[in-house]
C-alpha atoms as a PDB file:
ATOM      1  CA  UNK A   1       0.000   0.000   0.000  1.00  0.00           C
ATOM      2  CA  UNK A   2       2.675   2.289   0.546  1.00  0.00           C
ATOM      3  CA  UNK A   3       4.298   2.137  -2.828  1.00  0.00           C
ATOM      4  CA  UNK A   4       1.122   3.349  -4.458  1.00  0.00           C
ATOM      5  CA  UNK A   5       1.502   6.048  -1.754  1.00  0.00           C
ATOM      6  CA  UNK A   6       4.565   6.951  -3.154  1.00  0.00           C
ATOM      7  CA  UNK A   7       3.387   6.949  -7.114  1.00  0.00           C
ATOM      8  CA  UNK A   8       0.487   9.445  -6.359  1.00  0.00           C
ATOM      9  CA  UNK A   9       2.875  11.818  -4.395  1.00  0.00           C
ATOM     10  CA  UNK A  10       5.425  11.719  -7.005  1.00  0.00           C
ATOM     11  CA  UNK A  11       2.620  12.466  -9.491  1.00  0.00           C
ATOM     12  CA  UNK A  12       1.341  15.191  -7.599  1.00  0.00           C
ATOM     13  CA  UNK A  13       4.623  16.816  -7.393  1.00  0.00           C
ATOM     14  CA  UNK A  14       5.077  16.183 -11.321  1.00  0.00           C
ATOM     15  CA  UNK A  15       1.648  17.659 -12.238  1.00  0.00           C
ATOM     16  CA  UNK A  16       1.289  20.377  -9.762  1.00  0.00           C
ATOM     17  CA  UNK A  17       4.356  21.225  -8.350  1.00  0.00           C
ATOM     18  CA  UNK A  18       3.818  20.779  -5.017  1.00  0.00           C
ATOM     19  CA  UNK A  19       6.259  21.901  -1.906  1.00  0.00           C
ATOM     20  CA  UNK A  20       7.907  19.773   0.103  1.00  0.00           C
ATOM     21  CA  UNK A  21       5.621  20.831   3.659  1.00  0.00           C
ATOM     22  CA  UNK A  22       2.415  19.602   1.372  1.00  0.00           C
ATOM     23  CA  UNK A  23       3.637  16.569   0.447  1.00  0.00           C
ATOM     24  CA  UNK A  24       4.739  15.772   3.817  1.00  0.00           C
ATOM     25  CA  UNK A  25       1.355  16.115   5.093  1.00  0.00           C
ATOM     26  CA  UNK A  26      -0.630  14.567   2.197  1.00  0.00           C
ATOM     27  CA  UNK A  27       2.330  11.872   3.193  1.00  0.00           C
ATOM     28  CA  UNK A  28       1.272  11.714   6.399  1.00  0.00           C
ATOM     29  CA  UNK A  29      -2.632  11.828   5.863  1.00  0.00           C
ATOM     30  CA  UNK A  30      -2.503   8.828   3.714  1.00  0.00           C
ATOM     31  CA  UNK A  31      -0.164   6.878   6.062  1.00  0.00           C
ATOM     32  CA  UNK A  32      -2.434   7.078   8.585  1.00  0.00           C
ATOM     33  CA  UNK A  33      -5.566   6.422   6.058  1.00  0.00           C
ATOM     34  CA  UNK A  34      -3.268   3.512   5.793  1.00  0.00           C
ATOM     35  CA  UNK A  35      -2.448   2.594   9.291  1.00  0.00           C
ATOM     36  CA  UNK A  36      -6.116   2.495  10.169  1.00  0.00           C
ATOM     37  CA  UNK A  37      -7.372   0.398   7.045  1.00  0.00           C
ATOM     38  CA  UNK A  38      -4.862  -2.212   8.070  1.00  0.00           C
ATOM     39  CA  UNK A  39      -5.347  -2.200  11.637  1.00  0.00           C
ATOM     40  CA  UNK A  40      -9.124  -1.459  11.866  1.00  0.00           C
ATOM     41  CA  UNK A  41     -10.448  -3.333   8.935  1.00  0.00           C
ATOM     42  CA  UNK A  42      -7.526  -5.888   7.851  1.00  0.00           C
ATOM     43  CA  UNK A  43      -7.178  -4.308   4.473  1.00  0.00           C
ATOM     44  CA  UNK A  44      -4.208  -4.969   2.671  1.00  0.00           C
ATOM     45  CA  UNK A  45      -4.233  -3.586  -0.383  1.00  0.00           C
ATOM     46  CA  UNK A  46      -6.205  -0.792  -2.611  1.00  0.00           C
ATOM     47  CA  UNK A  47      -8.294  -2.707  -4.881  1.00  0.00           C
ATOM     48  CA  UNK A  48     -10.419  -3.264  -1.792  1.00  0.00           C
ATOM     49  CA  UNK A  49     -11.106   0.177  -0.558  1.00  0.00           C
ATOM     50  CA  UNK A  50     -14.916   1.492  -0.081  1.00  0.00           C
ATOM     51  CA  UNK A  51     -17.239   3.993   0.466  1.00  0.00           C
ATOM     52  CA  UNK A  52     -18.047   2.615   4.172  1.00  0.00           C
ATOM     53  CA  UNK A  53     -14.216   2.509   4.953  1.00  0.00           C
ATOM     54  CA  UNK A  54     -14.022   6.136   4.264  1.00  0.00           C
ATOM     55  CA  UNK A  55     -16.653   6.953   6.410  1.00  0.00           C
ATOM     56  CA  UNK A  56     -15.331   5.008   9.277  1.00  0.00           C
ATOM     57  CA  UNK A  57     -12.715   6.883   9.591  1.00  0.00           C
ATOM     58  CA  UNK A  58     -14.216   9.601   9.379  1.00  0.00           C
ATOM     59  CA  UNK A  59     -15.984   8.743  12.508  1.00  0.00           C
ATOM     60  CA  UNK A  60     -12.529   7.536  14.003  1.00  0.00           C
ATOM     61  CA  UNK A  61     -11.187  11.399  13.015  1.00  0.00           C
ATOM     62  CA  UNK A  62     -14.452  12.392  14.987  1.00  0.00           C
ATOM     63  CA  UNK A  63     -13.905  10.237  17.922  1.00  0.00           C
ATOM     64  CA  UNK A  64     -10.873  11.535  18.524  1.00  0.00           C
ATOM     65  CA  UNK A  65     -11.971  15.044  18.353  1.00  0.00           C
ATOM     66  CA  UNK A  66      -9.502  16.317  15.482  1.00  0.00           C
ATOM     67  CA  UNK A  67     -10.313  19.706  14.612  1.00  0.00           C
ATOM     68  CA  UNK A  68     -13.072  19.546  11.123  1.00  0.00           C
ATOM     69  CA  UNK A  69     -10.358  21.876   9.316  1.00  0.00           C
ATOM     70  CA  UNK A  70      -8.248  18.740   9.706  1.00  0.00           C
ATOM     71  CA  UNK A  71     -10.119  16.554   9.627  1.00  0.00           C
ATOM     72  CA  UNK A  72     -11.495  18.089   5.996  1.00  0.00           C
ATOM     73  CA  UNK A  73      -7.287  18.650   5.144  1.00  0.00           C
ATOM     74  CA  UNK A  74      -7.135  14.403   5.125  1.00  0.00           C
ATOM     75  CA  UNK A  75     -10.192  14.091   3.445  1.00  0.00           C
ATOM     76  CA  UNK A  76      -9.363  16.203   0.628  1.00  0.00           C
ATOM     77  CA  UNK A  77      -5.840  14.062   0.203  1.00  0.00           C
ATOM     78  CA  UNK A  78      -8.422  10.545   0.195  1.00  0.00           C
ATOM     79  CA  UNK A  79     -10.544  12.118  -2.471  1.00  0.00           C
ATOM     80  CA  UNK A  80      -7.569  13.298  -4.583  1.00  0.00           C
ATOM     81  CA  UNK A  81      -5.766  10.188  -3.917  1.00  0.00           C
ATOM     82  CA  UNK A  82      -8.781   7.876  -4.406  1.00  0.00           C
ATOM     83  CA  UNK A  83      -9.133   9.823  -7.859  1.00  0.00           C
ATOM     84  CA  UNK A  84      -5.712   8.533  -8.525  1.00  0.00           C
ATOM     85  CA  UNK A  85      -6.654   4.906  -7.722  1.00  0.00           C
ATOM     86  CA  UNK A  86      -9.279   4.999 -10.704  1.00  0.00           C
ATOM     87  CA  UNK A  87      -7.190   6.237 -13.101  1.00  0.00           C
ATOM     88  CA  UNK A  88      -4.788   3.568 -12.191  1.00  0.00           C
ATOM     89  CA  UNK A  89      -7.242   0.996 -13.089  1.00  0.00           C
ATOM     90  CA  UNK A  90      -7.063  -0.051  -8.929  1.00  0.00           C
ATOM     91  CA  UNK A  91     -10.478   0.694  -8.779  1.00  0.00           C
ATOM     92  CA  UNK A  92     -13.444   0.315 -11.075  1.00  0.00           C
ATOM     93  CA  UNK A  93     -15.038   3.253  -9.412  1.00  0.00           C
ATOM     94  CA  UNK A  94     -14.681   6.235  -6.519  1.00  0.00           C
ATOM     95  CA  UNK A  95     -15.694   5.387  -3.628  1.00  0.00           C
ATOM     96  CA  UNK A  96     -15.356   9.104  -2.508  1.00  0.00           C
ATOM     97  CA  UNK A  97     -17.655  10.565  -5.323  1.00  0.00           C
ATOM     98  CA  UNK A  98     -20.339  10.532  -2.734  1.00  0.00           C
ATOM     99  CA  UNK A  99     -18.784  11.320   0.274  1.00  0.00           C
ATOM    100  CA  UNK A 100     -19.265  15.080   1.876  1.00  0.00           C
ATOM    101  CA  UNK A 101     -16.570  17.240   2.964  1.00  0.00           C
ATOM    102  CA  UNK A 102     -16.899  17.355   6.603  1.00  0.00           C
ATOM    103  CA  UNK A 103     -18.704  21.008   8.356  1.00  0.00           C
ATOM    104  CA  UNK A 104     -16.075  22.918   9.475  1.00  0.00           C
ATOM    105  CA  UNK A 105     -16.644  24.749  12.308  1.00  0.00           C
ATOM    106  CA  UNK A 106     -16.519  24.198  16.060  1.00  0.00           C
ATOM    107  CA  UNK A 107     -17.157  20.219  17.083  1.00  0.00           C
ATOM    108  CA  UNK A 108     -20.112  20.210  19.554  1.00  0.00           C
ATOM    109  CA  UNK A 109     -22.326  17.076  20.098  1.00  0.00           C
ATOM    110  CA  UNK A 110     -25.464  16.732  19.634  1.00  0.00           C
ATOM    111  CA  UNK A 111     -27.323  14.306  22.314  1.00  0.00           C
ATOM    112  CA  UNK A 112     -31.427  13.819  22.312  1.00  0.00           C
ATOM    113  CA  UNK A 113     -33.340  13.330  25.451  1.00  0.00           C
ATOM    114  CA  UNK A 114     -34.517  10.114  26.562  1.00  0.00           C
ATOM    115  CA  UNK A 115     -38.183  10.784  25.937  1.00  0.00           C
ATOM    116  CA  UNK A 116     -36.757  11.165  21.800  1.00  0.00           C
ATOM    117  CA  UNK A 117     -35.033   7.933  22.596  1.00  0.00           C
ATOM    118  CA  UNK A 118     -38.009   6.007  23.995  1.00  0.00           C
ATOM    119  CA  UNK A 119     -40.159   7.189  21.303  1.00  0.00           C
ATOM    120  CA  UNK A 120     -37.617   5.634  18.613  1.00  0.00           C
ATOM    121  CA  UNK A 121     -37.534   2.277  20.375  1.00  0.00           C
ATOM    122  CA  UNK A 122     -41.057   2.361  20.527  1.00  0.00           C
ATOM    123  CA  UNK A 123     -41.504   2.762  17.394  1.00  0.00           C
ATOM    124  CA  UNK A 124     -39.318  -0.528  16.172  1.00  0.00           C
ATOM    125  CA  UNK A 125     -41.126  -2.116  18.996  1.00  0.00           C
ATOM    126  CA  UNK A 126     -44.813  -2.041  17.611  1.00  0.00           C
ATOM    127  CA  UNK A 127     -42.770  -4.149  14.437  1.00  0.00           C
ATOM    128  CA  UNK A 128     -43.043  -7.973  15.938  1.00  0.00           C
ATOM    129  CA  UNK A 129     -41.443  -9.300  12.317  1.00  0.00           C
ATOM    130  CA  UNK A 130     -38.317 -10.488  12.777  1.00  0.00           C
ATOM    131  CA  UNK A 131     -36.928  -7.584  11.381  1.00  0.00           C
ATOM    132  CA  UNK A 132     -38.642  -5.366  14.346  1.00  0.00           C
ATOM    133  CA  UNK A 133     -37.409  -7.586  16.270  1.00  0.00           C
ATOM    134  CA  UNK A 134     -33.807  -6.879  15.494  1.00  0.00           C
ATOM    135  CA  UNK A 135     -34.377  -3.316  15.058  1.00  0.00           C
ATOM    136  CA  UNK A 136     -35.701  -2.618  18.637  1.00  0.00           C
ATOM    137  CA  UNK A 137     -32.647  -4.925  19.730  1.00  0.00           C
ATOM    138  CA  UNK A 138     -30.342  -3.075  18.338  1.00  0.00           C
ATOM    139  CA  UNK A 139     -31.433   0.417  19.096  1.00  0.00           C
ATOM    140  CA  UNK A 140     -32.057  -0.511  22.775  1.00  0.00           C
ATOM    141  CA  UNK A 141     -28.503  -1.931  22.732  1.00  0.00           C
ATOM    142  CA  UNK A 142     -26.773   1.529  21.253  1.00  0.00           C
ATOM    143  CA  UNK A 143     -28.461   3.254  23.612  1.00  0.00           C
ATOM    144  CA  UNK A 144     -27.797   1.671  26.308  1.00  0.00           C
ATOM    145  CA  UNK A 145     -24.162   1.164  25.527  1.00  0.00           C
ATOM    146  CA  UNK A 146     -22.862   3.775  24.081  1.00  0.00           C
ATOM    147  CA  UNK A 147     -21.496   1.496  21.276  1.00  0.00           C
ATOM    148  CA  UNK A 148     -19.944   2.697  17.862  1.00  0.00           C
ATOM    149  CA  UNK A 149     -22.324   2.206  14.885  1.00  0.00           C
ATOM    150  CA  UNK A 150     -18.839   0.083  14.203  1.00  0.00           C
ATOM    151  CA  UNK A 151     -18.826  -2.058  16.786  1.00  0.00           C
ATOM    152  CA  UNK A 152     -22.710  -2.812  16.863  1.00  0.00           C
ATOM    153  CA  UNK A 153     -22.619  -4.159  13.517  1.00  0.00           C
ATOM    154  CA  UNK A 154     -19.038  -6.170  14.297  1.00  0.00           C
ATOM    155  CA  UNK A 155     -20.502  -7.880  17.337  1.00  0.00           C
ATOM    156  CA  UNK A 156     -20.722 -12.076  16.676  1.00  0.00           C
ATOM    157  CA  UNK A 157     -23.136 -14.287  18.776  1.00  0.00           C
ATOM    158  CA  UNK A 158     -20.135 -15.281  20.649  1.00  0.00           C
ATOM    159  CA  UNK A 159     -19.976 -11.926  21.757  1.00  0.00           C
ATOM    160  CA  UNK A 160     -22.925 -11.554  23.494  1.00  0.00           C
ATOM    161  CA  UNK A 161     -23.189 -13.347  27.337  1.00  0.00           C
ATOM    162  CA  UNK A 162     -26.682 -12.842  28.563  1.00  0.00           C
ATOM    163  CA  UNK A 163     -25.632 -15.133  31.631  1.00  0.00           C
ATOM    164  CA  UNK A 164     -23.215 -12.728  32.304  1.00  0.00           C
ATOM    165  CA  UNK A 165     -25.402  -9.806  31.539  1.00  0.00           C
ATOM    166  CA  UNK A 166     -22.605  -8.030  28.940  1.00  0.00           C
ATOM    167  CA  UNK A 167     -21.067  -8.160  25.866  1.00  0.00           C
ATOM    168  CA  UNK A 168     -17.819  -7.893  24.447  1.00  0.00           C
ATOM    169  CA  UNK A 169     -16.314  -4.717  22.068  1.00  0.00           C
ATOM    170  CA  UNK A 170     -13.125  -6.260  20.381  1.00  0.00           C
ATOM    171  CA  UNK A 171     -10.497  -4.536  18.670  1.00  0.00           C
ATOM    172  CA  UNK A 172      -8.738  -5.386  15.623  1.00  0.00           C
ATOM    173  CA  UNK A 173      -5.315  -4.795  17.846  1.00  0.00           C
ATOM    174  CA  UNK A 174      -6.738  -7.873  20.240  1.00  0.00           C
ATOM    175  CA  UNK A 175      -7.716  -5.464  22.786  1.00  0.00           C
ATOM    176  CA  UNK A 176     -11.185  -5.487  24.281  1.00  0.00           C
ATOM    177  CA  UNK A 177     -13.782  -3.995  26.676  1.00  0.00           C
ATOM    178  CA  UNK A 178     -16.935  -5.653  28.756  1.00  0.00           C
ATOM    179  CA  UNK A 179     -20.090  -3.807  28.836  1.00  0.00           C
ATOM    180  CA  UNK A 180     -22.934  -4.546  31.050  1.00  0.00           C
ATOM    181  CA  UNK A 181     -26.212  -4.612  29.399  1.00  0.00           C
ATOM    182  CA  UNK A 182     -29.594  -3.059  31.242  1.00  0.00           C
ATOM    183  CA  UNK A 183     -32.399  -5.623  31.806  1.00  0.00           C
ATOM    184  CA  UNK A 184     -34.382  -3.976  28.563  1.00  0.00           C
ATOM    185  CA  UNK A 185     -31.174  -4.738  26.295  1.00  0.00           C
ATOM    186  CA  UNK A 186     -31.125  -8.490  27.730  1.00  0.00           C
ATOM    187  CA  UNK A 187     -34.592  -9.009  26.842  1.00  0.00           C
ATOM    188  CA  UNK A 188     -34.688  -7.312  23.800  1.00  0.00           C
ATOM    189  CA  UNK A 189     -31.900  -9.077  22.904  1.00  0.00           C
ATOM    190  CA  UNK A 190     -33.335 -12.529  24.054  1.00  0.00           C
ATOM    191  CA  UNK A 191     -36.468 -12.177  22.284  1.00  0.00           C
ATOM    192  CA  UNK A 192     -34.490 -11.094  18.657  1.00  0.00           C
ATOM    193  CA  UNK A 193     -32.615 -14.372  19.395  1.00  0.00           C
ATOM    194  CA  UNK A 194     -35.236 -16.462  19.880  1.00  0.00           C
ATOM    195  CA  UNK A 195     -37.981 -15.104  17.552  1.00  0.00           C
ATOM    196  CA  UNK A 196     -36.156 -13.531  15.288  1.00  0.00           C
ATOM    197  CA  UNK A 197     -32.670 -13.875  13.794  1.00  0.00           C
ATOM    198  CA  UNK A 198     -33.553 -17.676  13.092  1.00  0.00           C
ATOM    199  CA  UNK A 199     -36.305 -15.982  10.879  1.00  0.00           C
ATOM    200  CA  UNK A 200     -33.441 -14.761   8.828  1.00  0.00           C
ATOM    201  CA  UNK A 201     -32.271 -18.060   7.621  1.00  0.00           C
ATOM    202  CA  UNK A 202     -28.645 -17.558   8.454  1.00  0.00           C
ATOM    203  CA  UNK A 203     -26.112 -20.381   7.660  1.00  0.00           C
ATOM    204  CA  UNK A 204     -24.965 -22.483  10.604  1.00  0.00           C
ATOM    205  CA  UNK A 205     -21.731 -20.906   9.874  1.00  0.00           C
ATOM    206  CA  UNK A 206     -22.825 -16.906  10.105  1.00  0.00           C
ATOM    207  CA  UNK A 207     -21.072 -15.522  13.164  1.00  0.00           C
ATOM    208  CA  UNK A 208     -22.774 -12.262  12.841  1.00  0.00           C
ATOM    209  CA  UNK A 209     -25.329 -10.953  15.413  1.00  0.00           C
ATOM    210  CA  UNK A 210     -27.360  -8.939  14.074  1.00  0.00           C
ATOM    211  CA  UNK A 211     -28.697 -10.021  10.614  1.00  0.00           C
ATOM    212  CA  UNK A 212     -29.813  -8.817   7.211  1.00  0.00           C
ATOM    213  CA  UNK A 213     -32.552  -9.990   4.593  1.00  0.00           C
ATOM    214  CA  UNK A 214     -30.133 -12.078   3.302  1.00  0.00           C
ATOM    215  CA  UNK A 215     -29.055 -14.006   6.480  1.00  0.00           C
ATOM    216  CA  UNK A 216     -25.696 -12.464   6.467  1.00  0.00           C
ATOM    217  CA  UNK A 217     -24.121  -9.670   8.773  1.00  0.00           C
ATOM    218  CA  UNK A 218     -25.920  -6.528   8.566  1.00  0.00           C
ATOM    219  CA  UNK A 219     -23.749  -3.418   7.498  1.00  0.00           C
ATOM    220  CA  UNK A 220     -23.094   0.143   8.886  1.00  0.00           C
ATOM    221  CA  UNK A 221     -25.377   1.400   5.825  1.00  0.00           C
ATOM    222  CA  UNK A 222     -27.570  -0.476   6.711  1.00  0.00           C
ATOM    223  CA  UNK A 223     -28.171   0.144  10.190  1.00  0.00           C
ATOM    224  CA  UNK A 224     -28.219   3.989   8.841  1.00  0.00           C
ATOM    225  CA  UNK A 225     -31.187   3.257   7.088  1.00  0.00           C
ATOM    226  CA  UNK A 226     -33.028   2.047   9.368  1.00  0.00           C
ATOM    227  CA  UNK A 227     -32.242   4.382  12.224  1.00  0.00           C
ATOM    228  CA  UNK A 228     -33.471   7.193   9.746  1.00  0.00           C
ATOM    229  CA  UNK A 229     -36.568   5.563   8.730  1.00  0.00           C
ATOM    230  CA  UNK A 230     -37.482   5.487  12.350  1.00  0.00           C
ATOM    231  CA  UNK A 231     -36.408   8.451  12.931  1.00  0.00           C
ATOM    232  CA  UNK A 232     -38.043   9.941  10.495  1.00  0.00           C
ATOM    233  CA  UNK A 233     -41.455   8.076  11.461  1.00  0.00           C
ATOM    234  CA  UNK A 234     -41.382   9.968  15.114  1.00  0.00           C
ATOM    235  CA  UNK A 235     -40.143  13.196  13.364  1.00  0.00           C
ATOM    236  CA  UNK A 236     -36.621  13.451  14.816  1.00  0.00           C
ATOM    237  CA  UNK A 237     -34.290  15.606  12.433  1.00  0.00           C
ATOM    238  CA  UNK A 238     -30.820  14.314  11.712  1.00  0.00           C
ATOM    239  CA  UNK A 239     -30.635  11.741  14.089  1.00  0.00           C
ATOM    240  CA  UNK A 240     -27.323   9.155  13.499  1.00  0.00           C
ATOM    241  CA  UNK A 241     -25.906   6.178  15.162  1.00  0.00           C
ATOM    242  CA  UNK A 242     -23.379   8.640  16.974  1.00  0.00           C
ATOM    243  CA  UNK A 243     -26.396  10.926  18.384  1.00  0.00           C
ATOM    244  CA  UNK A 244     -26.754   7.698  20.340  1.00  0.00           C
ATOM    245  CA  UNK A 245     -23.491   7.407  21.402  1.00  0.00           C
ATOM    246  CA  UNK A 246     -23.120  11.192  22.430  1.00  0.00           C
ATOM    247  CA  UNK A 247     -26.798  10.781  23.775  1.00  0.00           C
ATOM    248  CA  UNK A 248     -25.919   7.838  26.323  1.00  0.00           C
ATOM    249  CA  UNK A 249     -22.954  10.123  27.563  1.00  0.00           C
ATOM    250  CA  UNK A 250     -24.840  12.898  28.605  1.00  0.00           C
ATOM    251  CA  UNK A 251     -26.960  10.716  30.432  1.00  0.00           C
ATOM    252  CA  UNK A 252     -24.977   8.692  31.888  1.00  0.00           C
ATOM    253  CA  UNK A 253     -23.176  11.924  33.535  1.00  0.00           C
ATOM    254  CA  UNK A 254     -26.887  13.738  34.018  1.00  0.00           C
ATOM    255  CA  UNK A 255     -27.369  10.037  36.305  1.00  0.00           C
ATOM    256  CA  UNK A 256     -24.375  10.731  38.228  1.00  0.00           C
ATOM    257  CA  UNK A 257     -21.740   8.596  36.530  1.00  0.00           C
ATOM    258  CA  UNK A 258     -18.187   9.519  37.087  1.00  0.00           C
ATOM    259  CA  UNK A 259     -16.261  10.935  34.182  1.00  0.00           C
ATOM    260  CA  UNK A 260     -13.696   7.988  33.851  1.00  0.00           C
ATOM    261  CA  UNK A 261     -16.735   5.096  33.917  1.00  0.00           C
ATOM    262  CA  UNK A 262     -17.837   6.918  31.018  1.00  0.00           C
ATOM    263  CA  UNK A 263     -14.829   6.631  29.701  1.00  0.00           C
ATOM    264  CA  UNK A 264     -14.470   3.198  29.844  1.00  0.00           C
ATOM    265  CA  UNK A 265     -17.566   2.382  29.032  1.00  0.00           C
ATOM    266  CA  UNK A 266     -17.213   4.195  25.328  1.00  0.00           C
ATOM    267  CA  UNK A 267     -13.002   3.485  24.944  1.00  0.00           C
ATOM    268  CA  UNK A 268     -11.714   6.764  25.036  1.00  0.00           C
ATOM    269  CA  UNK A 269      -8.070   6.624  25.900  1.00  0.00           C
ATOM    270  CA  UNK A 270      -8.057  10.000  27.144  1.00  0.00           C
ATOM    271  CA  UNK A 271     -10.393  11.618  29.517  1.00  0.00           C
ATOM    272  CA  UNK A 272     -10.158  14.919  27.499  1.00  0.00           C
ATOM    273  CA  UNK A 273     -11.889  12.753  25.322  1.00  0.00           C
ATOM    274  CA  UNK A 274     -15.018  12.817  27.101  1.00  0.00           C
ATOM    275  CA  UNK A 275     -14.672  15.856  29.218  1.00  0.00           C
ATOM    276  CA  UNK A 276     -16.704  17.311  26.032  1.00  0.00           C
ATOM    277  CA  UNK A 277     -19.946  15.840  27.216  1.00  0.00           C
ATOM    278  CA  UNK A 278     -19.591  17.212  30.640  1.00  0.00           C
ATOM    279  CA  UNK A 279     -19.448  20.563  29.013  1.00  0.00           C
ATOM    280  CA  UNK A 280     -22.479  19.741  27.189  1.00  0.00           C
ATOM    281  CA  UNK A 281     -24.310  18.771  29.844  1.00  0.00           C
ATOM    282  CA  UNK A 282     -23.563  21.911  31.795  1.00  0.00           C
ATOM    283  CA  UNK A 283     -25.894  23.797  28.385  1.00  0.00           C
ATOM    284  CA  UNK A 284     -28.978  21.032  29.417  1.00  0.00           C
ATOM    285  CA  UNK A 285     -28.683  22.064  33.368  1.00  0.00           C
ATOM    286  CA  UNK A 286     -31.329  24.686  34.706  1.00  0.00           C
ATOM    287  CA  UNK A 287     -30.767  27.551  36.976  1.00  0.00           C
ATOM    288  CA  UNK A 288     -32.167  25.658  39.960  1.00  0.00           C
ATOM    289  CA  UNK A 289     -29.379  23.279  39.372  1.00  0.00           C
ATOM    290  CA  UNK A 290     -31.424  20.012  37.633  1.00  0.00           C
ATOM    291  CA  UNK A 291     -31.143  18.520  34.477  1.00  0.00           C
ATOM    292  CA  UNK A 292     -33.640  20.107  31.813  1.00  0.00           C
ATOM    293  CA  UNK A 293     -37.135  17.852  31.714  1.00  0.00           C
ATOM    294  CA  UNK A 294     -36.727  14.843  28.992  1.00  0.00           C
ATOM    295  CA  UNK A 295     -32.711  14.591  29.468  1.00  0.00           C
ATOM    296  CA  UNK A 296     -33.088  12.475  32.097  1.00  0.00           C
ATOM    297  CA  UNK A 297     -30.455   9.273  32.123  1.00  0.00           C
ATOM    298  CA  UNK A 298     -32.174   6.438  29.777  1.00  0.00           C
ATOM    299  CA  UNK A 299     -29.924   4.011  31.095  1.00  0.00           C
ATOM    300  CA  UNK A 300     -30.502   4.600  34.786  1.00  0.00           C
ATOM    301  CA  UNK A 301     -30.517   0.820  35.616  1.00  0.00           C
ATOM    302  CA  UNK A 302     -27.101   0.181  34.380  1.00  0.00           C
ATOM    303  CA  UNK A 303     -24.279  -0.227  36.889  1.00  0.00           C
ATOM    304  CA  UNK A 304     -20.152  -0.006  35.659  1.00  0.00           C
ATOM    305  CA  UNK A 305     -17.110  -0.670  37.934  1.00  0.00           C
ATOM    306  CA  UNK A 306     -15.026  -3.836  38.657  1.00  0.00           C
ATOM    307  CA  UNK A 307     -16.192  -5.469  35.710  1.00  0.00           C
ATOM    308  CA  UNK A 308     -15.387  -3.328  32.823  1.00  0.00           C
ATOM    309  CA  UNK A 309     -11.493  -4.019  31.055  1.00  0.00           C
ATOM    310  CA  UNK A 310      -9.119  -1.519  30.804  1.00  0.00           C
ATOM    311  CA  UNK A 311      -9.495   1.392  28.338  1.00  0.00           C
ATOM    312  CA  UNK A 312      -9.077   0.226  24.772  1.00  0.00           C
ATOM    313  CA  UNK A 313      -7.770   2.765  21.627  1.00  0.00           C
ATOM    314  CA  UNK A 314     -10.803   5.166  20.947  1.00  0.00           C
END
């Protein structure tokens, strides 16, 4: 992967001329690109880059706060570079034609109150098919976890201990966290077990939790889908699998959790990480000192401590 690397920048410098200090950091911006398709998605060469690896990282940039003007400084190198791979003939197509340039401006988080949240797991839950089933499982989950979009969709059966009451986030580095599951996440996830992923006619072989049409693992994309159809059925405006994410922080901290336990729980290395959603909850707190009506914690049932595993990479 790195030798391709190296063609683009020494085409870049042919065609446009470009300074040393730029093609140091379009060096850099692709090395990481790199780095992370490697490590996060075992991805060894080109030929198999796509739109939904773009986008993850994307949402790694975001998890780790980077600032949007760099954030949109390494996307611009992918798109020009990924431009590069079709002409090449490494791709058939660009898998960054469709991709936005991320907002800059000022990264603040957006979280929606638990009364928005119950209304969108309602909403899957008056669905008994079996893909209702697994909808209301999966949103209950996210919400109650604090889970990547990412990780949701990566979970495997074997990840999932309901005896235990948790589940398991790996990481492609072999690192892992626990997370303890509320009592509404076991049974939700119980019931889509029982009722419904067998309804999806998976092989004996799938390892994948959560299930498409098809019987295979469901995708990110997917999962996008059909968070916005629901969300768009209870009239909830740009609502994404990270709202969730952000949303259980704020709550969690609204109910009283300690900063680092919230840490843990999501797998931010750094605290400064998640010191961002203390700050937003100080804009949701009222002059008398309470949290604002609706923002209440969702997951108020949950408990963290001796059994979660050290903090993993964000």
């Amino acid at each position: 992967m790195q030798s391709v690397i190296e063609q683009f920048l020494a085409g870049m410098v042919r065609e446009r001329g470009l300074s040393p200090n730029t093609v140091a950091a379009y060096r850099n911006d692709l090395e990481q690109f790199a780095v992370y398709l490697r490590d996060g998605h075992r991805l060894e060469d080109w030929g198999s880059l796509r739109c939904e690896h773009l986008q993850s990282f994307l949402e790694y940039l975001r998890d780790r706060q980077y600032a949007e003007t760099t954030a949109a400084r390494k996307l611009a190198a992918i798109k020009s570079f990924c431009q590069f791979l079709v002409r090449s003939g490494l791709l058939p197509s660009n898998p960054a034609d469709t991709l936005p340039m991320p907002r800059v401006g000022r990264f603040s988080p957006r979280a929606i109150s638990a009364t928005e949240i119950r209304q969108l797991i309602d909403a899957a839950s008056a669905d008994r098919s079996p893909e209702g089933l697994r909808d209301r499982a999966m949103l209950v989950t996210l919400a109650t976890t604090g889970l990547r979009v990412s990780e949701l969709t990566a979970l495997d059966l074997s990840d999932l201990d309901l005896q235990r009451e948790e589940l398991v986030v790996r990481r492609p580095n072999g690192r892992e966290r626990r997370i303890p599951l509320v009592q509404e996440a076991i049974d939700a996830l119980r019931e889509y077990l029982e009722q419904g992923r067998p309804a999806f006619s998976p092989s004996k072989l799938e390892p994948a939790l959560f299930l498409n049409h098809r019987g295979t693992r469901l995708t990110r994309q997917g999962f996008w889908l059909i968070l916005k159809r629901y969300a768009d059925a209870v009239g909830l405006a740009d609502v994404t699998p990270h709202t969730l994410r952000h949303s259980f922080a704020v709550h969690a901290l609204a109910n009283g959790w300690e900063l680092r336990d919230v840490q843990r729980i999501l797998g931010h290395v750094s605290p400064a990480t998640t010191q961002v959603y203390r700050q937003l909850l100080a804009q949701l707190v009222q002059a008398d000192g309470h949290v604002a009506q609706g923002q209440e914690c969702y997951h108020e049932g949950m408990t963290v401590g001796a059994a979660m595993s050290p903090v993993v990479d964000a």
